[in-house]
Protein backbone atom coordinates (compact mmCIF):
# COMPACT_ATOMS: atom_id res chain seq x y z
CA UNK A 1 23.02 69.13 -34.17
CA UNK A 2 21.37 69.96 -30.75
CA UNK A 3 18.79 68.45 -28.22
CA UNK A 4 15.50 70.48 -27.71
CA UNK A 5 14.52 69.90 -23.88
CA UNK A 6 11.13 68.00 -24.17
CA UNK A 7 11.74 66.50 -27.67
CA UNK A 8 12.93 63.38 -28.98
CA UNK A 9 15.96 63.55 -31.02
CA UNK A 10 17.17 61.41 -33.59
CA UNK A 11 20.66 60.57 -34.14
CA UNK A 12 22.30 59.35 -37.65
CA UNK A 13 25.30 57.48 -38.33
CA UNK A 14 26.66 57.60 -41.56
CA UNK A 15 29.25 54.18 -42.54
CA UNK A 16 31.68 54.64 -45.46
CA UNK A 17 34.02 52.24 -46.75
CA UNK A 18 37.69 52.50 -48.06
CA UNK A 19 36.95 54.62 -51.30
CA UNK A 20 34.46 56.69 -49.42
CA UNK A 21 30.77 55.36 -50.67
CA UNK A 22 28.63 54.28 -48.14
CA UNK A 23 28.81 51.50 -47.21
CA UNK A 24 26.58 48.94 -44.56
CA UNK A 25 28.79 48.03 -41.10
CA UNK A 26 29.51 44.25 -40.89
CA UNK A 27 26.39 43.71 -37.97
CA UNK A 28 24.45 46.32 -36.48
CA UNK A 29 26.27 49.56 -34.99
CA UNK A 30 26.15 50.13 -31.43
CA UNK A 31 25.78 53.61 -29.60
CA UNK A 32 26.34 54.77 -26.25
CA UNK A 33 25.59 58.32 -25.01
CA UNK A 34 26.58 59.94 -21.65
CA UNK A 35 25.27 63.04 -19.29
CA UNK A 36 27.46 66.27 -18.84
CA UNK A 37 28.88 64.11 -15.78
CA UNK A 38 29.35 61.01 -17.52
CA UNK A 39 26.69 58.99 -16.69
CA UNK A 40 24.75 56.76 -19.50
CA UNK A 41 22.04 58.38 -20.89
CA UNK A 42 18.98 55.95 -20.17
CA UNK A 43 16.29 55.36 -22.94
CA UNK A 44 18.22 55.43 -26.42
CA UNK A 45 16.42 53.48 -28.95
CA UNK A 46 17.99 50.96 -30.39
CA UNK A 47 20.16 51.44 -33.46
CA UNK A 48 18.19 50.74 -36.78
CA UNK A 49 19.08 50.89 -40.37
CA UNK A 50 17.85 53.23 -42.40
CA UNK A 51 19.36 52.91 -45.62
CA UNK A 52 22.23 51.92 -47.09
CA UNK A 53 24.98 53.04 -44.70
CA UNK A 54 22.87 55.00 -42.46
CA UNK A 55 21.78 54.07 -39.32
CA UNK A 56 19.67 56.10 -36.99
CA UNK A 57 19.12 56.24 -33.02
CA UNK A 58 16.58 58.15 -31.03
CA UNK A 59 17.44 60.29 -28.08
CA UNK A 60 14.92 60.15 -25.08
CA UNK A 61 13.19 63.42 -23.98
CA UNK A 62 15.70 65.67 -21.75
CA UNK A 63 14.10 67.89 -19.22
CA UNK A 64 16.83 69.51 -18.50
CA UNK A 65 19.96 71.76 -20.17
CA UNK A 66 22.57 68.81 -20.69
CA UNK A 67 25.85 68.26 -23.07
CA UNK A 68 25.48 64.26 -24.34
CA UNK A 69 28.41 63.07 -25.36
CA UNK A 70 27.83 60.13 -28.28
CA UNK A 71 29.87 57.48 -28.80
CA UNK A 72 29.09 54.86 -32.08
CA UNK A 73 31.01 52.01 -32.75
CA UNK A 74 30.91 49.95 -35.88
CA UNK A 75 33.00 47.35 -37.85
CA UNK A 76 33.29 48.08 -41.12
CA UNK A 77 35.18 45.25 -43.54
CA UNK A 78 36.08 43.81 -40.52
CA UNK A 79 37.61 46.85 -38.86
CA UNK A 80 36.23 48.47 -35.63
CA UNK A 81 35.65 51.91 -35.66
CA UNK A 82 34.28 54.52 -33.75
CA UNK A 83 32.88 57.58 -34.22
CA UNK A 84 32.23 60.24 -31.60
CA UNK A 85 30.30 64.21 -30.95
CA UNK A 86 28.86 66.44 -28.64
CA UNK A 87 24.88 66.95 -28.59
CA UNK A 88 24.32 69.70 -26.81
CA UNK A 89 20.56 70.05 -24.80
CA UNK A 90 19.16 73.14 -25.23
CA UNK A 91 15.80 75.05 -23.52
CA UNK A 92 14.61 76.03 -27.34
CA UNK A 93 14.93 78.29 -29.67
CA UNK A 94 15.76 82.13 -29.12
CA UNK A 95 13.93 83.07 -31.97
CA UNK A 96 10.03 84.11 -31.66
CA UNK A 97 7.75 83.60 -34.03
CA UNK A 98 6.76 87.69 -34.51
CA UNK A 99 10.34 88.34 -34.96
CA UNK A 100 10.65 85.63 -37.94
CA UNK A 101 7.55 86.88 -39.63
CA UNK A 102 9.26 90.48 -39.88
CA UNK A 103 11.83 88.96 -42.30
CA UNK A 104 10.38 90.13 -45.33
CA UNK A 105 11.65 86.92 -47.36
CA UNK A 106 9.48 84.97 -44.08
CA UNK A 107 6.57 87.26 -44.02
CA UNK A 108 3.96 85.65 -46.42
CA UNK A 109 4.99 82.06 -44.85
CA UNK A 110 2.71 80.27 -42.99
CA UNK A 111 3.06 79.91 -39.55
CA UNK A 112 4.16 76.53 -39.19
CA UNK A 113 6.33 76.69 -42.25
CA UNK A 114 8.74 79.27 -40.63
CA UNK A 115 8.65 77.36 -37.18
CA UNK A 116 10.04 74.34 -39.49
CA UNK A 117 12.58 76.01 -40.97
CA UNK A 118 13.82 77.69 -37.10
CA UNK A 119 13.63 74.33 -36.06
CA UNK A 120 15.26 72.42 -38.34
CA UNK A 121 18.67 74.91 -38.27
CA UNK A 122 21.83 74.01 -36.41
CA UNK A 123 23.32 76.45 -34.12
């Protein structure tokens, strides 16, 4: 997962119990993210739940190249957990659009369509 600088990013947590199903946390989870230097990232959304087991946060928009660090915590059958990665904040994509449309599987794409599919792939 990555950060695009001037983009909102959401941010899933995904609870399983004992066996492995998912399962929903005992109360809502919390979620605390930090700067490169350590210092709270301001303007996190609150956590909601999205379905059974999943819960979702949105990042605020970055403006600048950044490493968040993400911290959830949850209790699950009344144990605490916590659950931890690295987001990094990136400037964009490297790809252009002209290069993506010479892929010949990409060519007869729409425009938009192949900007989804850059967009939506990890690093």
């Amino acid at each position: 997962m990555r950060a695009i600088i001037g983009r909102e990013t959401p941010i899933y947590l995904y609870v399983e119990d004992q066996t492995g199903e998912l399962a929903d946390a005992d109360s809502t989870p919390t979620v605390a993210v930090t700067d490169w230097n350590g210092d709270a990232v301001a303007g996190v959304s609150p956590v909601e739940k999205v379905l059974t087991g999943t819960y979702k946060a949105v990042l605020p928009v970055a403006s600048s190249v950044d490493r968040y660090t993400v911290v959830w915590s949850a209790t699950v059958g009344g144990f605490n957990r916590s659950y931890s990665g690295v987001v990094p904040v990136v400037a964009g994509t490297a790809t252009e659009l002209r290069s993506l449309k010479a892929d010949q599987e990409l060519k007869d794409l729409e425009d938009l369509s192949i900007l989804d599919i850059r967009d939506s792939t990890d690093d």
